[in-house]
C-alpha atoms as a PDB file:
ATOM      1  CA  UNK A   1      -8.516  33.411   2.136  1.00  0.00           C
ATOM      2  CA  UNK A   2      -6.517  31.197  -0.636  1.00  0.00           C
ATOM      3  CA  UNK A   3      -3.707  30.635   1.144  1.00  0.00           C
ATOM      4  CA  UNK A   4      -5.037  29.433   4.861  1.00  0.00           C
ATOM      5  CA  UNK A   5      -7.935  27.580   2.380  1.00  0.00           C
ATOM      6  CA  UNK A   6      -5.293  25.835   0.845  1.00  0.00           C
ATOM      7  CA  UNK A   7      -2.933  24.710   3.788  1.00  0.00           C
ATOM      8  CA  UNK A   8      -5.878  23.363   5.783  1.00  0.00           C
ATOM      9  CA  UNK A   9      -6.719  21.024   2.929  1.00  0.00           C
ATOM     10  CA  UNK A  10      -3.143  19.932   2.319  1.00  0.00           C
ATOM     11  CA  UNK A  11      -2.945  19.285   6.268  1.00  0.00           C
ATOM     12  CA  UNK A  12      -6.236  16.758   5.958  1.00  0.00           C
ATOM     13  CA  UNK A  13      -4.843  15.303   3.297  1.00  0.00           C
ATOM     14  CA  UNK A  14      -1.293  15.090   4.328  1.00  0.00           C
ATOM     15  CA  UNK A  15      -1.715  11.830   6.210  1.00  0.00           C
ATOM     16  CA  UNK A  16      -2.132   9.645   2.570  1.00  0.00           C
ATOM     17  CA  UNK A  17       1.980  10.880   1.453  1.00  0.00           C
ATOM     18  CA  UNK A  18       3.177   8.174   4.151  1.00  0.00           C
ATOM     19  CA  UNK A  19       1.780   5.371   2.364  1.00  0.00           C
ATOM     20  CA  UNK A  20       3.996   2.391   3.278  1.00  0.00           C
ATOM     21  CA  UNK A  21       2.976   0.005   0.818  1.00  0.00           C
ATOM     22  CA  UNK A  22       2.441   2.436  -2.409  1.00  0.00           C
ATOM     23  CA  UNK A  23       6.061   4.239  -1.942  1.00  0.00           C
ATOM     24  CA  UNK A  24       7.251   0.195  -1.322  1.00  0.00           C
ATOM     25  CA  UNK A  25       6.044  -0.290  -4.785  1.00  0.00           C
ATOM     26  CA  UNK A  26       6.894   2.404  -6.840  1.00  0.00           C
ATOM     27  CA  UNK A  27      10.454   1.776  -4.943  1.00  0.00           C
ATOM     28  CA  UNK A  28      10.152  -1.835  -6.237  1.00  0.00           C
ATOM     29  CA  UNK A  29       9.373  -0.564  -9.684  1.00  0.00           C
ATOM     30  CA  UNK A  30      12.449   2.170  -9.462  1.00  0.00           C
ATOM     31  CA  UNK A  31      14.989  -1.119  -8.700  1.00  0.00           C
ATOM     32  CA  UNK A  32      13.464  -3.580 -11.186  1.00  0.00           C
ATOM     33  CA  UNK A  33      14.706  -3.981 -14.566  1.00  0.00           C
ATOM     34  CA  UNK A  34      12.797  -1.688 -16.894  1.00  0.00           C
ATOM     35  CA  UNK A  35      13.367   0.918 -13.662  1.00  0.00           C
ATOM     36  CA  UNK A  36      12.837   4.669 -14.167  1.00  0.00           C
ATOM     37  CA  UNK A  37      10.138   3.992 -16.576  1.00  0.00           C
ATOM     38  CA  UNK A  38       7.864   1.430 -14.843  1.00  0.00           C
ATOM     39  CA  UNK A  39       7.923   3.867 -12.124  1.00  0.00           C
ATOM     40  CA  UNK A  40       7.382   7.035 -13.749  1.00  0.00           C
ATOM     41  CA  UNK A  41       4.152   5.358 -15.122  1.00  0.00           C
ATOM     42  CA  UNK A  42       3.162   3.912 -11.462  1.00  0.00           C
ATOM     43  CA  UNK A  43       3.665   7.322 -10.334  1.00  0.00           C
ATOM     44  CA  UNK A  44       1.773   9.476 -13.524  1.00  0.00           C
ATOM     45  CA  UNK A  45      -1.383   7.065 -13.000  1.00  0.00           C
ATOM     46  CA  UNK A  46      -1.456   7.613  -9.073  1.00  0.00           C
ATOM     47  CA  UNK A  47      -1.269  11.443  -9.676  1.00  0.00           C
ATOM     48  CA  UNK A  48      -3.727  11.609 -12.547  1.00  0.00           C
ATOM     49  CA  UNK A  49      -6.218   9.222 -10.473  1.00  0.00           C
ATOM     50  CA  UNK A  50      -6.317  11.675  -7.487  1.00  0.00           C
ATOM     51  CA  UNK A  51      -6.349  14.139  -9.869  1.00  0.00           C
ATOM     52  CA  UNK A  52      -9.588  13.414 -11.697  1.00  0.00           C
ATOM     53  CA  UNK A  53     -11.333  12.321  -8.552  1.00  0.00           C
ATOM     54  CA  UNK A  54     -10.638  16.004  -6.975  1.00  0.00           C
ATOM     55  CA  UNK A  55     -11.671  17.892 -10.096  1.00  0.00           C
ATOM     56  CA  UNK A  56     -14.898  15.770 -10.210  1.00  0.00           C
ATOM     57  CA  UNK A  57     -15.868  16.141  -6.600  1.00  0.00           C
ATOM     58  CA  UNK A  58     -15.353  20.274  -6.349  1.00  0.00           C
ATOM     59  CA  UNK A  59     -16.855  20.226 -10.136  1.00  0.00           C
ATOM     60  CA  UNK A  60     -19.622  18.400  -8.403  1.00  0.00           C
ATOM     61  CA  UNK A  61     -19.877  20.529  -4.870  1.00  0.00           C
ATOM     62  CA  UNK A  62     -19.796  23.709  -7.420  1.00  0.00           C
ATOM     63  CA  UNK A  63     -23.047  22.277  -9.511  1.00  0.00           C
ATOM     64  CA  UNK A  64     -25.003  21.751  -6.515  1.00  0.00           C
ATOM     65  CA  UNK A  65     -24.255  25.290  -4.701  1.00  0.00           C
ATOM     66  CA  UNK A  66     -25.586  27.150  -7.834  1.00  0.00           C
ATOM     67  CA  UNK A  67     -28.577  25.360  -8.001  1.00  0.00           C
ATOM     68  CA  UNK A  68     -29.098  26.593  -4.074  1.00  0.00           C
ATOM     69  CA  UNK A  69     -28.288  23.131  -3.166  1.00  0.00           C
ATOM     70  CA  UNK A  70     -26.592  22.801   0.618  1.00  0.00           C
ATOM     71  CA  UNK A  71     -26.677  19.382   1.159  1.00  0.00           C
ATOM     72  CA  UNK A  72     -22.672  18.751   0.873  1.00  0.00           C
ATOM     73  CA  UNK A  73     -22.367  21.313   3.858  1.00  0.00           C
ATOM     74  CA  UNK A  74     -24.563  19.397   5.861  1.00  0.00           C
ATOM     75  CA  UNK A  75     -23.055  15.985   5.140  1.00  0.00           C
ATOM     76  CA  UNK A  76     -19.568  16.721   5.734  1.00  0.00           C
ATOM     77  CA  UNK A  77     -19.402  16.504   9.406  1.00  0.00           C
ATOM     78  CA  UNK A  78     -21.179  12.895   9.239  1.00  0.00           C
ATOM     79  CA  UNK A  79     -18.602  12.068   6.607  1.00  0.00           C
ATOM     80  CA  UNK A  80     -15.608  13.497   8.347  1.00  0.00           C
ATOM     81  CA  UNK A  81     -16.745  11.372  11.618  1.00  0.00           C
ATOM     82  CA  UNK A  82     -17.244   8.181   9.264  1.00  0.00           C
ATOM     83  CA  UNK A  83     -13.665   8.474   8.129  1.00  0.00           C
ATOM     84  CA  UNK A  84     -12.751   9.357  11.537  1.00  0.00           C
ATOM     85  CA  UNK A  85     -14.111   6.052  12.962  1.00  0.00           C
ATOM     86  CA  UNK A  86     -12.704   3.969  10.107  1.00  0.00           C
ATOM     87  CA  UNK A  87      -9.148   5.090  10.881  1.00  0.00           C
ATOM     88  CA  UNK A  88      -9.663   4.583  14.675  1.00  0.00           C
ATOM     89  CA  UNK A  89     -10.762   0.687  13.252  1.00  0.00           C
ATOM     90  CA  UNK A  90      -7.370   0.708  11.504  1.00  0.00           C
ATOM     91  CA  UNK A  91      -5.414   2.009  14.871  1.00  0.00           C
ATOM     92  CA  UNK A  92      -7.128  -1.246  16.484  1.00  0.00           C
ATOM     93  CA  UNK A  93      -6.605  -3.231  14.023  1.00  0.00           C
ATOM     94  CA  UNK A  94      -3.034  -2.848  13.507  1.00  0.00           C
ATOM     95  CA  UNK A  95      -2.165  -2.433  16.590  1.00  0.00           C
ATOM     96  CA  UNK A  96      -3.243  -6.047  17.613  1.00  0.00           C
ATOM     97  CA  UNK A  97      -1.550  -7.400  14.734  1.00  0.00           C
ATOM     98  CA  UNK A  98       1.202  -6.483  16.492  1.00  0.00           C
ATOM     99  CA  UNK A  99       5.226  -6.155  14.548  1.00  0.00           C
ATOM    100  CA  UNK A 100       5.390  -8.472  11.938  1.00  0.00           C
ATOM    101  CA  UNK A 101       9.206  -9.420  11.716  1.00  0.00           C
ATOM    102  CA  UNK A 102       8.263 -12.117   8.733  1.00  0.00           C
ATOM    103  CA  UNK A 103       5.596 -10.319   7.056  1.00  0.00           C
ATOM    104  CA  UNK A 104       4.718 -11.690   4.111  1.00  0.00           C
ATOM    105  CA  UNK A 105       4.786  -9.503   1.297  1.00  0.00           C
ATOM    106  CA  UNK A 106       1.173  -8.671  -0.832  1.00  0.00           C
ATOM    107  CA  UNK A 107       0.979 -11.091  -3.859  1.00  0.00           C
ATOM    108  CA  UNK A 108       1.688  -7.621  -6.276  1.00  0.00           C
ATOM    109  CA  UNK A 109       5.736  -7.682  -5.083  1.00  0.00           C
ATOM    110  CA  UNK A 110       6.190 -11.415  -7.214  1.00  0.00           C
ATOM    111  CA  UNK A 111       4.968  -9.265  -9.930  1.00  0.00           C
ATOM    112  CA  UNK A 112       6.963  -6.509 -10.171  1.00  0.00           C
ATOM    113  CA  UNK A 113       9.550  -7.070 -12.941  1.00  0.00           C
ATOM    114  CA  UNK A 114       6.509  -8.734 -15.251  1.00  0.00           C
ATOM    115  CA  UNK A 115       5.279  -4.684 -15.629  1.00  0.00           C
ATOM    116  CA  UNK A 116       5.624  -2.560 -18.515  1.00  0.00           C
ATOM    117  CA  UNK A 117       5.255   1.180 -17.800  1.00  0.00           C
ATOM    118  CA  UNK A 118       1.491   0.941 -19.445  1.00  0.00           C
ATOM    119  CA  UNK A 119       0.681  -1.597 -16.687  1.00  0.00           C
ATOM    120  CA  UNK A 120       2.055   0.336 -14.229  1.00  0.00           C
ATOM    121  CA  UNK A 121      -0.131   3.472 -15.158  1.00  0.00           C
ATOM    122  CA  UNK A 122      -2.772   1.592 -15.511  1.00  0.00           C
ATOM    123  CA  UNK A 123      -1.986   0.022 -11.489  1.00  0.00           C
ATOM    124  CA  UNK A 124      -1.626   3.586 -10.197  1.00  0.00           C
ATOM    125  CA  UNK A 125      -4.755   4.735 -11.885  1.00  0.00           C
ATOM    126  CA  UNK A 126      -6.670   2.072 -10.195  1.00  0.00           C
ATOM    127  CA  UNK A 127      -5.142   2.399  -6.569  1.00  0.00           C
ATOM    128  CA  UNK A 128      -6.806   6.045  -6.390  1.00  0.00           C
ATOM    129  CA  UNK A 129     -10.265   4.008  -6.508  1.00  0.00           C
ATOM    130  CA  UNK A 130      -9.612   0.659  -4.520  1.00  0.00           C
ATOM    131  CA  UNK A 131      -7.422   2.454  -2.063  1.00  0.00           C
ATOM    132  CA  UNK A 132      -9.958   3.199   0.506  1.00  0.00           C
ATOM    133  CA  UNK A 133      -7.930   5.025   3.141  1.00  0.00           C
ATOM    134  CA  UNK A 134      -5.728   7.458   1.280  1.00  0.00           C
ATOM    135  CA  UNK A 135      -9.149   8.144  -0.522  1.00  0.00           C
ATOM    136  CA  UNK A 136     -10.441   9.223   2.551  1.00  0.00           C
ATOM    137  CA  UNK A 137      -6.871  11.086   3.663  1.00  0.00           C
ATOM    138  CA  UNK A 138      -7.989  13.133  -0.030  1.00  0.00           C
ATOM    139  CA  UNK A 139     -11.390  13.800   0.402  1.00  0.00           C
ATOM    140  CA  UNK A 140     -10.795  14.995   3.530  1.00  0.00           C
ATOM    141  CA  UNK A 141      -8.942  17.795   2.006  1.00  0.00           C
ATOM    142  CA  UNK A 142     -10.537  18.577  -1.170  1.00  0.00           C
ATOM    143  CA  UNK A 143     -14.052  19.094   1.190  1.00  0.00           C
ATOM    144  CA  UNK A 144     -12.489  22.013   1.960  1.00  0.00           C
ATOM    145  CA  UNK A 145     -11.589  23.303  -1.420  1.00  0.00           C
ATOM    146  CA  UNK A 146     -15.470  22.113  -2.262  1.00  0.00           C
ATOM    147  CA  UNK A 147     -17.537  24.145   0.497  1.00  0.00           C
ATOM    148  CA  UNK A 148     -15.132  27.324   0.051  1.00  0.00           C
ATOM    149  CA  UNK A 149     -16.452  30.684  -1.319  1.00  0.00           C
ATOM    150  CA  UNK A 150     -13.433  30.454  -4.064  1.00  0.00           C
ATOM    151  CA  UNK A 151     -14.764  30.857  -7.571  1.00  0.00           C
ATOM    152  CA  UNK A 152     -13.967  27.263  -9.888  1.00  0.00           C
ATOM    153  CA  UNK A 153     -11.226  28.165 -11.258  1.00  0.00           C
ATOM    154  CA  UNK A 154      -9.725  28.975  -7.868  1.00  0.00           C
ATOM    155  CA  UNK A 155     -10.666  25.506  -6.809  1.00  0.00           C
ATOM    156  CA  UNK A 156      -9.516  23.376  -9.625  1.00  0.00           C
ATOM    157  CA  UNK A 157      -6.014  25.336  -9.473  1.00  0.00           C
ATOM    158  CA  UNK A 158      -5.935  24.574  -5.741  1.00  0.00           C
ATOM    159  CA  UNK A 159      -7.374  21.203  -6.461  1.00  0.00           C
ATOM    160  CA  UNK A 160      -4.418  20.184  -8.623  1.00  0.00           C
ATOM    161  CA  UNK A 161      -1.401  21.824  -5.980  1.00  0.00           C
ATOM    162  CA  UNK A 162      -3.401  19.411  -3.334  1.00  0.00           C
ATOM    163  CA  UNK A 163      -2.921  16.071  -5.547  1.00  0.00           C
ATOM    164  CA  UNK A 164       0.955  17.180  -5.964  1.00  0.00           C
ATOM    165  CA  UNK A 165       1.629  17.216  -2.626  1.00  0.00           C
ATOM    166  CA  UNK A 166      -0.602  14.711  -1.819  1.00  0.00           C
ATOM    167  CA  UNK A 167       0.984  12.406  -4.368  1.00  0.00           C
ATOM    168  CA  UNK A 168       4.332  13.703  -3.554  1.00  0.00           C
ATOM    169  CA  UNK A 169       5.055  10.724  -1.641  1.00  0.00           C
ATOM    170  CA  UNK A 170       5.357   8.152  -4.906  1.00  0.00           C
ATOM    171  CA  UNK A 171       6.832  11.371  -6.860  1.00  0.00           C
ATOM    172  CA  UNK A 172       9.608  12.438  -4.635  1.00  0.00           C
ATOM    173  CA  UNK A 173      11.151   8.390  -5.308  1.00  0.00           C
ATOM    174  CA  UNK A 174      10.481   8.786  -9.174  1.00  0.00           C
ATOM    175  CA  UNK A 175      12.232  12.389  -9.098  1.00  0.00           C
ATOM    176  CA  UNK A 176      15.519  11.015  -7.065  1.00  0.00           C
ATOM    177  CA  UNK A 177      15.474   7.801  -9.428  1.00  0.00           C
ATOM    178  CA  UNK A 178      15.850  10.701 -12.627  1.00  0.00           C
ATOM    179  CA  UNK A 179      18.174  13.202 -10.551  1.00  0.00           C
ATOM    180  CA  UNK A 180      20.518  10.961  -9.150  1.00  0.00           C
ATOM    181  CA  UNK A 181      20.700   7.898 -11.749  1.00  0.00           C
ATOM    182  CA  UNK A 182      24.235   7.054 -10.084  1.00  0.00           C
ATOM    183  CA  UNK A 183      22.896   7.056  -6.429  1.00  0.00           C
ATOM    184  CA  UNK A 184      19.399   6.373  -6.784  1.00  0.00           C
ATOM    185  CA  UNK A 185      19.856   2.667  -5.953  1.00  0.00           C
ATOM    186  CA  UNK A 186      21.353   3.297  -2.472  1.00  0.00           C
ATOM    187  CA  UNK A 187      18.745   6.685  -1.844  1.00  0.00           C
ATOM    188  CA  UNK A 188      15.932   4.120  -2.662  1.00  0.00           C
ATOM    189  CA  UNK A 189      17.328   1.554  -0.505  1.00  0.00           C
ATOM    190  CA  UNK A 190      17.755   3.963   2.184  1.00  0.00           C
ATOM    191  CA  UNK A 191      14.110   5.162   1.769  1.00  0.00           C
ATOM    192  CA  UNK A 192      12.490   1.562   1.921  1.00  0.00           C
ATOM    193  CA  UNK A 193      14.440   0.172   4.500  1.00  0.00           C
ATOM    194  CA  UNK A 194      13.434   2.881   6.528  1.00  0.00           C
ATOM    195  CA  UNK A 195      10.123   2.823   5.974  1.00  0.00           C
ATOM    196  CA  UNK A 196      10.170  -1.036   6.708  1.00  0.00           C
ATOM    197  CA  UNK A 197      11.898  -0.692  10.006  1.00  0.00           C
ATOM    198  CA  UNK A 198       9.017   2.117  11.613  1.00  0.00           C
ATOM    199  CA  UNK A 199       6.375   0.610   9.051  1.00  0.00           C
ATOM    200  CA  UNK A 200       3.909  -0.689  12.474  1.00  0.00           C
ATOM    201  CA  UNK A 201       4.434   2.869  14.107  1.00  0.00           C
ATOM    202  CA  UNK A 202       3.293   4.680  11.302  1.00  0.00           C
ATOM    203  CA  UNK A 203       0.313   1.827  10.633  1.00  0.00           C
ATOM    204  CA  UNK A 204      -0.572   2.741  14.201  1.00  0.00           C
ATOM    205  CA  UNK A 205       0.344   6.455  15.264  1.00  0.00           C
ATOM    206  CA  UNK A 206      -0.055   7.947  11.767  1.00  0.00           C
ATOM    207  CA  UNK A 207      -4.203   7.407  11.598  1.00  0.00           C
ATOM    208  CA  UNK A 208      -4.426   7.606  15.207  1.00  0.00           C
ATOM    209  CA  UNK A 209      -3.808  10.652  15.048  1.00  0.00           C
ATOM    210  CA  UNK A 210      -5.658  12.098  11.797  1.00  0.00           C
ATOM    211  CA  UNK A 211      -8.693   9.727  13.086  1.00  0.00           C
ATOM    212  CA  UNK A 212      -9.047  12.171  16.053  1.00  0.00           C
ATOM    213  CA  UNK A 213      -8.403  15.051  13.686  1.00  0.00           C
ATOM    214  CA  UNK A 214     -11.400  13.945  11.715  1.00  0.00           C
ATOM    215  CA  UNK A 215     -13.711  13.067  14.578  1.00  0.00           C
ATOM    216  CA  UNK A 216     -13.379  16.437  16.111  1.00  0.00           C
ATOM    217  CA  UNK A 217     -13.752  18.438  12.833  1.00  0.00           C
ATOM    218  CA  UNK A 218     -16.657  16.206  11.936  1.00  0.00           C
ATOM    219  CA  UNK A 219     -18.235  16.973  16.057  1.00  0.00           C
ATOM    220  CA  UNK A 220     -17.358  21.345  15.387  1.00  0.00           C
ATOM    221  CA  UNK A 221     -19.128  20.938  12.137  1.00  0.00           C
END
């Protein structure tokens, strides 16, 4: 039961480690002058945000089934199609913006060696909120965790190995940064060059797909 439980949510929620722009940054923070440290911060504040939020929302899901309460059960499918739809608006979206050869860069990039490793916690703790689509990649799989017959403990433990790999995406650049402090430049380089070369197929393929995912597990209920 734990173990199937447990790789369906990390499947949902396996579409928010590809982030382009948040691995970009804590990339940007790995090569800027204070280095390992601005991005271990960036990277401790984006794991503890998704963190919290999961504890709260099973914490939450486990209140209301004790007091005989079903309503998350019944809300989930609408929810899964909402997120569902709002990735399919994404796929649109992006896909008539069209490759952007010259994109410009977000305003955040100019800022990057101005951060200390406390403003760079305090950055990733606040992308968890404001991020609206790798929220929804999360929720997707902590619902699972929520409506399962796993006692709380269960779900908190599970809750927390979700977040890791969820978040694994900014920790795997922090971890090579520390591992490889000789090499880490040209890894990182590698890693964000790479991304920036398929960045619009994953902007377009990478919710297209998950948005049908969520559409037809909101539609089987």
């Amino acid at each position: 039961m734990l173990l199937p439980m447990l790789l369906q949510a990390i499947v949902l929620a396996s579409g928010g480690i590809v982030s382009v722009g948040l691995i970009t940054i804590v990339i940007l923070f790995l090569l800027s002058e204070r280095g390992r440290q601005v991005g271990l911060g960036y990277a401790a504040g984006y794991t503890l945000s998704y963190t919290l939020i999961g504890v709260w929302v099973v914490m939450q899901g486990f209140r209301a089934s004790e007091h005989g309460n079903d309503e998350p059960n019944q809300y989930l499918p609408i929810l899964f199609i909402c997120l569902g739809l709002l990735l399919l608006f994404l796929v649109v979206r992006n896909w008539r913006k069209g490759p952007q050869e010259n994109e410009e860069p977000p305003r955040i990039f100019q800022f990057i060696d101005k951060f200390n490793m406390i403003k760079a916690f305090g950055l990733g703790l606040a992308i968890g909120v404001i991020n609206f689509k790798n929220l929804a990649f999360f929720l997707s799989g902590i619902s699972v965790v929520m409506v399962s017959s796993l006692f709380l403990l269960q779900k908190i433990v599970t809750v927390l190995l979700v977040a890791l790999v969820f978040c694994s995406g900014v920790l795997v650049p922090v971890g090579i940064a520390y591992l490889f402090p000789q090499r880490a430049e040209e890894k990182l380089g590698w890693i964000k060059s790479t991304i920036d070369r398929y960045r619009y197929q994953i902007g377009v393929w990478l919710p297209l797909v998950f948005g049908v995912l969520f559409i037809l597990r909101g539609i089987n209920g």
